[in-house]
N, C-alpha and C. Protein backbone atom coordinates (compact mmCIF):
# COMPACT_ATOMS: atom_id res chain seq x y z
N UNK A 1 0.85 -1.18 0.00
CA UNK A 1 0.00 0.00 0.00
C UNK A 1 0.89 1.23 0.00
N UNK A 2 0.57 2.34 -0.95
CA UNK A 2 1.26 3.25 -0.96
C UNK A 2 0.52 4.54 -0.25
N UNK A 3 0.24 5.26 0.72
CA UNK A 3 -0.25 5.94 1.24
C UNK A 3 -0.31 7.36 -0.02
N UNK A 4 -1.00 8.83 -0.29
CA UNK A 4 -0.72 9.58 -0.77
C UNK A 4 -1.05 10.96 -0.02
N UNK A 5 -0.34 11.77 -0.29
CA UNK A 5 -0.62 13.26 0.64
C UNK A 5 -2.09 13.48 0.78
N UNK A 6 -2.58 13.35 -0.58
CA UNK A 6 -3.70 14.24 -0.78
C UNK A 6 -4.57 13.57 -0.61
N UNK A 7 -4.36 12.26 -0.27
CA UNK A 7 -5.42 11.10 0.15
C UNK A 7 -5.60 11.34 2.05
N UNK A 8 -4.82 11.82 2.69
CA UNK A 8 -4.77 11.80 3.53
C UNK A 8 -5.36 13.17 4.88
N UNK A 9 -5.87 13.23 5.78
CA UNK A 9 -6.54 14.39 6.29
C UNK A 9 -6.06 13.68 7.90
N UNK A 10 -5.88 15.19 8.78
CA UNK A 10 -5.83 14.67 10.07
C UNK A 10 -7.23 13.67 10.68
N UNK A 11 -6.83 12.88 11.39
CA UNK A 11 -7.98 12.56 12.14
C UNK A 11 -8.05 10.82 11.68
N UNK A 12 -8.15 10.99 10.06
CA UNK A 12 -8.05 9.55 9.20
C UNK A 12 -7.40 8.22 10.39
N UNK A 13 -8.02 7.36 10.35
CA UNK A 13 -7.43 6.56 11.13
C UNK A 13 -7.77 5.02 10.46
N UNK A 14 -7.00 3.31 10.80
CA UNK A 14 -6.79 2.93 10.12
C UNK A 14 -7.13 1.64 11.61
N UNK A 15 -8.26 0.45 11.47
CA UNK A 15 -7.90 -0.16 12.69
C UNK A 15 -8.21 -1.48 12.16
N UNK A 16 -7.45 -2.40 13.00
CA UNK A 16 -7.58 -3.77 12.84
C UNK A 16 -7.26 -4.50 13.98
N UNK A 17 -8.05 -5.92 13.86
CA UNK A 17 -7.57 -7.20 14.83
C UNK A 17 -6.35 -7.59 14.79
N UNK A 18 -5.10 -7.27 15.44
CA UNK A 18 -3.67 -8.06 15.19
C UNK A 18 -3.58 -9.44 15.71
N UNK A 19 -4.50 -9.61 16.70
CA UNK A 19 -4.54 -11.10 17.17
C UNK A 19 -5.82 -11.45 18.03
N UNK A 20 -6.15 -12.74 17.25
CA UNK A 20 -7.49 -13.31 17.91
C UNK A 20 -6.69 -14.32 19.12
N UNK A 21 -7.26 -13.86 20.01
CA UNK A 21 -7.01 -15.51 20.99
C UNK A 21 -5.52 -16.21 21.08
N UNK A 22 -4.70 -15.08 21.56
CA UNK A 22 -3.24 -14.95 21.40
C UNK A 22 -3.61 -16.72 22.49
N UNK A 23 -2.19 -17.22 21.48
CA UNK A 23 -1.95 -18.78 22.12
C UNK A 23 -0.95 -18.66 23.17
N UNK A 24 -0.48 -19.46 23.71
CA UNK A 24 0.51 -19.62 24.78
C UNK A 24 1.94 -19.64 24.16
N UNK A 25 1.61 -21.39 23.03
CA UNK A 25 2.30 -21.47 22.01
C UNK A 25 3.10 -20.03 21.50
N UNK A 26 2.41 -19.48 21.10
CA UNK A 26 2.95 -17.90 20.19
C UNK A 26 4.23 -17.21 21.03
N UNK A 27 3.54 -17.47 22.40
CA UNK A 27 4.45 -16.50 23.38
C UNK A 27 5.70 -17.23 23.75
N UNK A 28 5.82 -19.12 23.43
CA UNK A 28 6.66 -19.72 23.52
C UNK A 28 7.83 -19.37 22.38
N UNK A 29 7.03 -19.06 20.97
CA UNK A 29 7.82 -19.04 20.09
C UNK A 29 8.42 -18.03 19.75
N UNK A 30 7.82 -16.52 20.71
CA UNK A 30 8.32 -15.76 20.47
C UNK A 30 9.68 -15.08 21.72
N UNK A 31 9.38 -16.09 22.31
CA UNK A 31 10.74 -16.30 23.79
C UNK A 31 12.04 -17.26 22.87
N UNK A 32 11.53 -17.81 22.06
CA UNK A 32 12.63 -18.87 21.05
C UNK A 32 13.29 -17.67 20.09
N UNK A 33 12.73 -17.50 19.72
CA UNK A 33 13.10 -16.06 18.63
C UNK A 33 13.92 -15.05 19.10
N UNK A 34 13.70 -14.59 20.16
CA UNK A 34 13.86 -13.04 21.00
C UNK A 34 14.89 -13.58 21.81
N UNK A 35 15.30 -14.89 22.27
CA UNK A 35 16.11 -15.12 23.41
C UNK A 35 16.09 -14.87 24.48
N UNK A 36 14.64 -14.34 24.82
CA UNK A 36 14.36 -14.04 25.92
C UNK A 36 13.30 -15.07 26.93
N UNK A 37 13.66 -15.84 27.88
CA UNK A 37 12.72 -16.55 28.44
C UNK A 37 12.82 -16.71 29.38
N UNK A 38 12.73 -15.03 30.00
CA UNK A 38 12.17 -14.43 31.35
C UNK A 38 10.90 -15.89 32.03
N UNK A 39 11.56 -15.89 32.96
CA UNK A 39 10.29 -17.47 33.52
C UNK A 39 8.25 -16.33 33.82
N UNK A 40 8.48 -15.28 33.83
CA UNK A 40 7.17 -14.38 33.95
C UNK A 40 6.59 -15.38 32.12
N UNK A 41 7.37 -14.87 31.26
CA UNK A 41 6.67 -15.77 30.48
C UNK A 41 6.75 -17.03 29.97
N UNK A 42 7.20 -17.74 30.39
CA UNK A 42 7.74 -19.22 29.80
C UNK A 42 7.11 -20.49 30.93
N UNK A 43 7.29 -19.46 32.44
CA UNK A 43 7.27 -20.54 33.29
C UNK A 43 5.40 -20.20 34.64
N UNK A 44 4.42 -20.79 34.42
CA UNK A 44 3.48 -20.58 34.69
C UNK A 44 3.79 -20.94 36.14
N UNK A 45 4.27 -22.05 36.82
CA UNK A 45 4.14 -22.02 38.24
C UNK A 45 4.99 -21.03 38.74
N UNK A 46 6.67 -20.29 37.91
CA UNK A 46 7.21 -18.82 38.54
C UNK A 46 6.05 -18.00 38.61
N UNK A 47 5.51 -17.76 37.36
CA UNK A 47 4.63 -16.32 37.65
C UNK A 47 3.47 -16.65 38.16
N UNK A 48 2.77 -17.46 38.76
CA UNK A 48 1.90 -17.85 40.10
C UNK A 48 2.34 -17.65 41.21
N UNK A 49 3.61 -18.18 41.49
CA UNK A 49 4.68 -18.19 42.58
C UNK A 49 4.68 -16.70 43.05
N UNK A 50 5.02 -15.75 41.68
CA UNK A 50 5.31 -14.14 42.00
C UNK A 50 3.94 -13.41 41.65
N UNK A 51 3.00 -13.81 42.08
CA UNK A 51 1.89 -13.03 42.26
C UNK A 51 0.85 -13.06 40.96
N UNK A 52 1.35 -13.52 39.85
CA UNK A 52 0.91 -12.94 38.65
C UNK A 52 -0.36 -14.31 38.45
N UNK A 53 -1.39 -14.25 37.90
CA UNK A 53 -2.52 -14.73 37.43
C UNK A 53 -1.77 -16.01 36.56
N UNK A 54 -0.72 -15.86 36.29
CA UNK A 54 -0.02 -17.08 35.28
C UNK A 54 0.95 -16.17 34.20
N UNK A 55 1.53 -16.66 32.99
CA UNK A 55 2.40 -16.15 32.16
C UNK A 55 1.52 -15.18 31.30
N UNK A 56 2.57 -14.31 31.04
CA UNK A 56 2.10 -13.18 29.98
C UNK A 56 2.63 -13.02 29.13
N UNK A 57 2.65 -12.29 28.05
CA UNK A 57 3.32 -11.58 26.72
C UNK A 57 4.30 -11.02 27.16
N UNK A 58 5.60 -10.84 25.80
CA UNK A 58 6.72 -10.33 25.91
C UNK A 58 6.41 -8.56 25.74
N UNK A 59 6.53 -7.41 26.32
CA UNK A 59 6.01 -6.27 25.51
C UNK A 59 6.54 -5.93 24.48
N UNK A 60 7.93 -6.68 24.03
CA UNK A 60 8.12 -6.43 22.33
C UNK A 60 7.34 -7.30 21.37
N UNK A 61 6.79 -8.41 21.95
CA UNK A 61 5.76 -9.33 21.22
C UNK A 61 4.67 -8.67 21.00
N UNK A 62 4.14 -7.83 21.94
CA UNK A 62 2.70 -7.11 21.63
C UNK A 62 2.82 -5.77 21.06
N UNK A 63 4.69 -5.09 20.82
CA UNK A 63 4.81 -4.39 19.80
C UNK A 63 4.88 -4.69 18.32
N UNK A 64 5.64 -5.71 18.33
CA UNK A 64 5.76 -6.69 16.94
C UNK A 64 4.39 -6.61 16.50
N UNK A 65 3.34 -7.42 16.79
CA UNK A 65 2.24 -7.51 16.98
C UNK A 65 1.31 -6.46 16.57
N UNK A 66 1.54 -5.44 17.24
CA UNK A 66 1.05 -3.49 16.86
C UNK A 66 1.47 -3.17 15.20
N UNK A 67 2.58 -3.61 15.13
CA UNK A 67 3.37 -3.51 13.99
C UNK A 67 2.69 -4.13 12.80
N UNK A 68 1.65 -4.81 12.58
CA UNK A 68 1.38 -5.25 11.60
C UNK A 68 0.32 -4.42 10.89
N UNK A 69 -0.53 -3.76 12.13
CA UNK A 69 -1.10 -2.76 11.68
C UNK A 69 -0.88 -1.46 11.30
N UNK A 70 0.31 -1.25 11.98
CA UNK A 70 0.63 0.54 11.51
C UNK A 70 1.33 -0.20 9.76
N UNK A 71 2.04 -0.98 9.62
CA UNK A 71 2.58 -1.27 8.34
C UNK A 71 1.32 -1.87 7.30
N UNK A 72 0.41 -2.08 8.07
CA UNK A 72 -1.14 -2.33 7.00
C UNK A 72 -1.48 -1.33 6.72
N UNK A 73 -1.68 0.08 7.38
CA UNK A 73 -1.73 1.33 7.19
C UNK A 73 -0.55 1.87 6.36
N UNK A 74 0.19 1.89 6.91
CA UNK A 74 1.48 2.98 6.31
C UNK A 74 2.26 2.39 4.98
N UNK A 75 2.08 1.27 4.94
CA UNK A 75 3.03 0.12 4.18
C UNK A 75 4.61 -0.20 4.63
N UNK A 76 4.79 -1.23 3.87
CA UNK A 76 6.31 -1.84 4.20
C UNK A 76 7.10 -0.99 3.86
N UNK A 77 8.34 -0.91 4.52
CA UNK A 77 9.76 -0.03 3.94
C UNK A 77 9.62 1.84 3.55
N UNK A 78 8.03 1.72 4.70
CA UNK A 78 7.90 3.70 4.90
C UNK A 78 8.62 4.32 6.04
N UNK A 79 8.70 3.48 7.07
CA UNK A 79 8.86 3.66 8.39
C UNK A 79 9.97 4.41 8.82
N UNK A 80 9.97 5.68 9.71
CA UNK A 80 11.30 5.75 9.68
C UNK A 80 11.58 6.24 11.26
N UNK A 81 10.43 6.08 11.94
CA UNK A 81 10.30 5.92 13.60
C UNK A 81 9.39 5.39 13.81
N UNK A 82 9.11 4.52 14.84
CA UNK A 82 7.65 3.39 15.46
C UNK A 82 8.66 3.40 17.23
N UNK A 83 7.87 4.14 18.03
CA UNK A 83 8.39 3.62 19.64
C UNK A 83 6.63 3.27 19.70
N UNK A 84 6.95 3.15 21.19
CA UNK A 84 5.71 2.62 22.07
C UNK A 84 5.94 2.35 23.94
N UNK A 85 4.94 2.49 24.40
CA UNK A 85 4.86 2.75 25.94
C UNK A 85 3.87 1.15 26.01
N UNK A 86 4.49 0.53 26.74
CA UNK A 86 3.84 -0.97 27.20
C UNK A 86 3.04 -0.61 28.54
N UNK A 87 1.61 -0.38 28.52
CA UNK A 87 0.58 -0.04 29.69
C UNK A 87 -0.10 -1.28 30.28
N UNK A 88 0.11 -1.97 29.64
CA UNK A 88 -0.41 -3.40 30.53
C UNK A 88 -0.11 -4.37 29.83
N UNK A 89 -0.84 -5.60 30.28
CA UNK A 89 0.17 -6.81 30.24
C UNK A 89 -0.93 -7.66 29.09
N UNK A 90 -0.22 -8.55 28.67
CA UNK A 90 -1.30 -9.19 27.78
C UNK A 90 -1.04 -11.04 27.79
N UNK A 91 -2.02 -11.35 27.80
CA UNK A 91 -2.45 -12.44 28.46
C UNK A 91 -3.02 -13.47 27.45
N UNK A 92 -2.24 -15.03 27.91
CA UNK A 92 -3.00 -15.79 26.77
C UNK A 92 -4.62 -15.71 26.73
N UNK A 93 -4.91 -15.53 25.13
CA UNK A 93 -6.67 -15.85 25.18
C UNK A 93 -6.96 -14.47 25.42
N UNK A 94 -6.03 -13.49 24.86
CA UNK A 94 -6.35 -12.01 24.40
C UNK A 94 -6.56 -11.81 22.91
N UNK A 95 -7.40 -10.85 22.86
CA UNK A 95 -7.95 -10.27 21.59
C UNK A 95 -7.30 -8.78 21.47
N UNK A 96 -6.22 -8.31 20.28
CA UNK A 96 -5.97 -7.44 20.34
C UNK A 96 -6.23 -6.50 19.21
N UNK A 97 -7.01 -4.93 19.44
CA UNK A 97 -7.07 -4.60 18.36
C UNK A 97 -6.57 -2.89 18.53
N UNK A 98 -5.63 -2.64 17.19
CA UNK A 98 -5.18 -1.29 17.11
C UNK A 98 -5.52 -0.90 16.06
N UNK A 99 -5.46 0.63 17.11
CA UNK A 99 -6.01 1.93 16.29
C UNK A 99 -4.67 2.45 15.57
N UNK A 100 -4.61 3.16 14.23
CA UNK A 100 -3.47 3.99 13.84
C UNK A 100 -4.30 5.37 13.36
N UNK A 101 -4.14 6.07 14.01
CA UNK A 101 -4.76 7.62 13.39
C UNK A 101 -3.34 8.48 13.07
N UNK A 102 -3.25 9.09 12.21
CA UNK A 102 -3.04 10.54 11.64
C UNK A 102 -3.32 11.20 12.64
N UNK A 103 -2.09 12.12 12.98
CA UNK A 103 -2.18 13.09 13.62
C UNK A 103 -1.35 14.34 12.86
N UNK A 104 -0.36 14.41 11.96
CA UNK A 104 0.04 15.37 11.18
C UNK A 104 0.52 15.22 9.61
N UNK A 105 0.17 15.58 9.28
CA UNK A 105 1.34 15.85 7.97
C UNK A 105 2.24 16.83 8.11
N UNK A 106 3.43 16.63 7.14
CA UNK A 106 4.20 17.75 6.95
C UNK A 106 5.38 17.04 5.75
N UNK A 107 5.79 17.85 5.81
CA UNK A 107 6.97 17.87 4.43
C UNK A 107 8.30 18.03 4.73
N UNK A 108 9.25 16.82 4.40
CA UNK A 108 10.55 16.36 4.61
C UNK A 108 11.19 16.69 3.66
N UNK A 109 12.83 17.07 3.40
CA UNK A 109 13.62 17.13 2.63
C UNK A 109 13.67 16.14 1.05
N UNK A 110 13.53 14.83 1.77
CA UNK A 110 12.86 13.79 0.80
C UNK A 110 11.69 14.03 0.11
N UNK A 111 10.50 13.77 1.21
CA UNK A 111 9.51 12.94 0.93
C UNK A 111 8.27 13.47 1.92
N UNK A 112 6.80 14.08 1.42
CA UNK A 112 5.97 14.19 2.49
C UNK A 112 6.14 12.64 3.65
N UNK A 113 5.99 13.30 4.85
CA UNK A 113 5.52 12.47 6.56
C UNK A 113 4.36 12.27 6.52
N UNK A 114 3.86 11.49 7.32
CA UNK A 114 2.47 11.31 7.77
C UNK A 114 3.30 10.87 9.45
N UNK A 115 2.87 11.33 10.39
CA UNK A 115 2.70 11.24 12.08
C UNK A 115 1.27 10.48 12.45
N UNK A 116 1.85 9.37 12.96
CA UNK A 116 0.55 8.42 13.53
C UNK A 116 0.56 8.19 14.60
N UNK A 117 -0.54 8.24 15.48
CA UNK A 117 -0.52 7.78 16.97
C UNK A 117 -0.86 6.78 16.85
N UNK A 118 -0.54 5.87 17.94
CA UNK A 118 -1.03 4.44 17.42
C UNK A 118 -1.47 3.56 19.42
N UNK A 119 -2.61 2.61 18.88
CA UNK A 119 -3.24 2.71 20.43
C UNK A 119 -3.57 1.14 20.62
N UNK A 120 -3.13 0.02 21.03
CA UNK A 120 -3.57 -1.25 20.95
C UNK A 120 -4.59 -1.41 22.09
N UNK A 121 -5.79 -1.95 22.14
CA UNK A 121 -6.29 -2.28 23.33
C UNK A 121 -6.86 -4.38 23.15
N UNK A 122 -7.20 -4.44 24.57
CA UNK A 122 -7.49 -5.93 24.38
C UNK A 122 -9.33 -5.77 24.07
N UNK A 123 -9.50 -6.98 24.69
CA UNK A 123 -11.04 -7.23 24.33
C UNK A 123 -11.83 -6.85 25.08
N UNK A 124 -11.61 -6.06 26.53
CA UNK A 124 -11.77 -5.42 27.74
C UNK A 124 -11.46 -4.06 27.43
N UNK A 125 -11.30 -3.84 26.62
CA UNK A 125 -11.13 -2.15 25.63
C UNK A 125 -9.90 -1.23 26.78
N UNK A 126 -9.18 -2.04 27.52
CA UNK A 126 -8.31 -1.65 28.07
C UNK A 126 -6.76 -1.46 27.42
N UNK A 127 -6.47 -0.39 27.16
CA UNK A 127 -5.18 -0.34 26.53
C UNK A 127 -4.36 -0.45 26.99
N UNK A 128 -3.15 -1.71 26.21
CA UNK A 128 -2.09 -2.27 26.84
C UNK A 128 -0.60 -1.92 25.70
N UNK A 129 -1.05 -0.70 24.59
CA UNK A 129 0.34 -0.01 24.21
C UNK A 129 -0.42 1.32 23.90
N UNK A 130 0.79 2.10 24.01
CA UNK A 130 0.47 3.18 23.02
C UNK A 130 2.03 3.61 22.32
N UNK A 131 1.25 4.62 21.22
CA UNK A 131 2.70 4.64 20.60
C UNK A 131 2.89 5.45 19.80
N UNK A 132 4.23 5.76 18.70
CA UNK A 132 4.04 6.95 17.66
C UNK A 132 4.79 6.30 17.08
N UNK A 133 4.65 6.54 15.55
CA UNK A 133 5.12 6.18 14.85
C UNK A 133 5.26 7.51 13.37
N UNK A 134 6.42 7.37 12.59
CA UNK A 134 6.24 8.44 11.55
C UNK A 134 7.02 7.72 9.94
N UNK A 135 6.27 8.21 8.88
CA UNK A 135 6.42 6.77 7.64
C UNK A 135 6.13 8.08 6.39
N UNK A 136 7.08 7.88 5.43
CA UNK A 136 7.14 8.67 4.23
C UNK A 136 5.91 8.39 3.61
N UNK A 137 5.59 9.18 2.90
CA UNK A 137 4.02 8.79 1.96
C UNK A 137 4.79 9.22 0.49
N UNK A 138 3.97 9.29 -0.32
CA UNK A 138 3.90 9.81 -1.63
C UNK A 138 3.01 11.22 -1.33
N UNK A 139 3.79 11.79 -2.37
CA UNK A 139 3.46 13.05 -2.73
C UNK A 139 2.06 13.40 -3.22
């Protein structure tokens, strides 16, 4: 998808399901991947042990994750900042869905910007990222 200036107006926003019914599995494979296998997510009797309801998501897994939608919006190989603030935790047998809105345009040396806020919440409409992100468009 190629985004275009004149296609575009503040406010425009862009939302989708990134994950139905996140598996356990997923969060295993994404501790295999990442090298990370903090026992909070890998090991269900640690994070019982330490208070927690059972294992959770990695918060770069539920950015990865965010990521499919701002790049469904913005397209592949626009990107040229994406952070994010991890606000809660996400849990197998979550439903996650993000928002990407437009919040500016403006004009780069290159290439018009588009500025997106970007907002994941679960199925409890409780939001567990937020974020910004900024991606070249066409003219």
């Amino acid at each position: 998808m190629s985004l275009r200036r004149a296609e575009l107006n503040v406010g425009d926003f862009h939302e989708e399901v990134v994950v139905e019914d996140l598996r356990r599995t997923q969060i295993v494979m994404y501790a295999g991947a990442s090298g990370d296998f903090h026992p909070f997510h890998t090991d269900e009797p640690y994070a019982r042990a330490m208070g927690m309801p059972g294992n959770f998501a990695h918060g770069m897994l539920t950015m990865g994750i965010t990521g499919k939608a701002l790049t469904g919006f913005v397209g592949d190989e626009t990107l040229t900042e994406y952070s994010a603030r991890f606000k809660g935790q996400v849990w197998p047998g979550d439903t996650l869905t993000t928002r990407v809105t437009v919040e500016a345009l403006r004009e780069d040396a290159d290439s018009p910007l588009v500025e997106v806020s970007i907002s994941t919440r679960n199925q409890d409409g409780e939001e567990v990222l937020a974020g910004r992100a900024t991606a070249r468009i066409a003219p």
